[in-house]
Protein backbone atom coordinates (compact mmCIF):
# COMPACT_ATOMS: atom_id res chain seq x y z
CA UNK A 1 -84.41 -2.50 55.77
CA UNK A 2 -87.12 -4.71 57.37
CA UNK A 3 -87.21 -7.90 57.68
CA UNK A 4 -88.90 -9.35 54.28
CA UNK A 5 -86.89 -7.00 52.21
CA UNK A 6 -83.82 -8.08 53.87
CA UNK A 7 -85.15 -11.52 52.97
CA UNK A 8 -86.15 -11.25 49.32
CA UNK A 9 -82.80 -8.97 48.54
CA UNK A 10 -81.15 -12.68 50.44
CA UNK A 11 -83.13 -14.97 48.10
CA UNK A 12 -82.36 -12.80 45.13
CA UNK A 13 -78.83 -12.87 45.67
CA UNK A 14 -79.21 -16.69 45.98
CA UNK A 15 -80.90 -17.19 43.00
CA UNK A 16 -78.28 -15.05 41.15
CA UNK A 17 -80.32 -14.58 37.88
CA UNK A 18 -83.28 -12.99 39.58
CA UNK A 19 -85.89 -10.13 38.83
CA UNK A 20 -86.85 -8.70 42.67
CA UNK A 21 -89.93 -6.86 42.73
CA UNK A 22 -90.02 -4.30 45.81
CA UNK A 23 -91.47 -1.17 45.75
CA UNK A 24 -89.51 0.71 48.87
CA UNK A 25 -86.54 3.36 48.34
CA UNK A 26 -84.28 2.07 50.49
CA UNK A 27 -84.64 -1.94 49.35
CA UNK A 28 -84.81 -0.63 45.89
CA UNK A 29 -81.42 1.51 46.47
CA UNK A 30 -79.75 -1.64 48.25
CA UNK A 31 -80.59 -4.17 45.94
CA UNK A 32 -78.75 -1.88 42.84
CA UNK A 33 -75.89 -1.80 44.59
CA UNK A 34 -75.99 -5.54 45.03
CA UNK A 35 -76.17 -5.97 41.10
CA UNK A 36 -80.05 -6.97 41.15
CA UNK A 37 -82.42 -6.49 38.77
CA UNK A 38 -85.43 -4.23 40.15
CA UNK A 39 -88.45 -3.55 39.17
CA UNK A 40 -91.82 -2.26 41.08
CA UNK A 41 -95.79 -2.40 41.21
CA UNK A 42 -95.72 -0.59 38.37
CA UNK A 43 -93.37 -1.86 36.06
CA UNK A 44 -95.21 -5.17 36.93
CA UNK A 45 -98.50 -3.36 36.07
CA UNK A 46 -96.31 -1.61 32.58
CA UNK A 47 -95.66 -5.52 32.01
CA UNK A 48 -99.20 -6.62 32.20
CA UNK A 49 -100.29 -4.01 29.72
CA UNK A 50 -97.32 -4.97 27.42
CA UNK A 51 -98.58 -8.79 27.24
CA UNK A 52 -102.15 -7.76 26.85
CA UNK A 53 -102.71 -9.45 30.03
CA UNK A 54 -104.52 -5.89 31.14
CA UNK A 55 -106.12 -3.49 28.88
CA UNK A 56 -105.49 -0.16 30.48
CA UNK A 57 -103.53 0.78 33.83
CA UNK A 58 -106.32 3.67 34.09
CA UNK A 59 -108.42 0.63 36.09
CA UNK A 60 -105.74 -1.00 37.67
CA UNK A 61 -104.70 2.19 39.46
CA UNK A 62 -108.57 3.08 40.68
CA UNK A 63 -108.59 -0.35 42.16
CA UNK A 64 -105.23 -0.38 44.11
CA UNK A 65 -106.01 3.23 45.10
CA UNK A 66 -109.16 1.91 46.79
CA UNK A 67 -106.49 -0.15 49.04
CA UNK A 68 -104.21 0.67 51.64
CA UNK A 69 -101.34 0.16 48.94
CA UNK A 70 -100.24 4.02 48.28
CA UNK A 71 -98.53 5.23 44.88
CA UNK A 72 -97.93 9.02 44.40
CA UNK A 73 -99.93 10.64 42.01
CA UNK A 74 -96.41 11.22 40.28
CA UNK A 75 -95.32 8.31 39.63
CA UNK A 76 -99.22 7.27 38.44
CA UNK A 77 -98.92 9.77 36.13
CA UNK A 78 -95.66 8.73 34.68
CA UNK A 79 -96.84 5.12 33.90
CA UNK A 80 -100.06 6.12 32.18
CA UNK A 81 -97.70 8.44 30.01
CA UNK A 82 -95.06 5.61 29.54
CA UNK A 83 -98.61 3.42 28.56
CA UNK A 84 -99.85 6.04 25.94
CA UNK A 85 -103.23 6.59 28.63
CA UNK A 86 -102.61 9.64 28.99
């Protein structure tokens, strides 16, 4: 693990009740075994839809793709399935 995700899993366990958002397989993998609750970019972005705080991930996903933030086509597809965009 680097160092932020070494920190945030830390602060998470601190917390106790805590939702850690991290996106990497082996902070991810880590954290569950700790006991935290995970989630990622995209269950953030699944979230936003779910509150109408977006109205489609569709957008969302052009934008971060025009980033140097990289999520496989894969999962992208998966979301906009699991949001009923696709």
């Amino acid at each position: 693990l680097d160092k932020g995700e070494a920190s945030a899993i830390a602060l998470a366990l601190e917390l106790g009740n805590a939702l850690l958002i991290i996106d990497e397989a082996k902070g991810r993998k880590e954290a569950k075994a700790l006991g935290i609750k995970i989630t990622g970019t995209i269950g953030i972005f699944l979230l936003a839809k779910e509150k109408n705080l977006i109205k489609a991930l569709k957008p969302v996903f052009e934008k971060t793709n025009k980033t140097n933030f990289r999520i496989s086509r894969h999962f992208i597809n998966k979301a906009l399935t699991m949001a009923k965009e696709s």
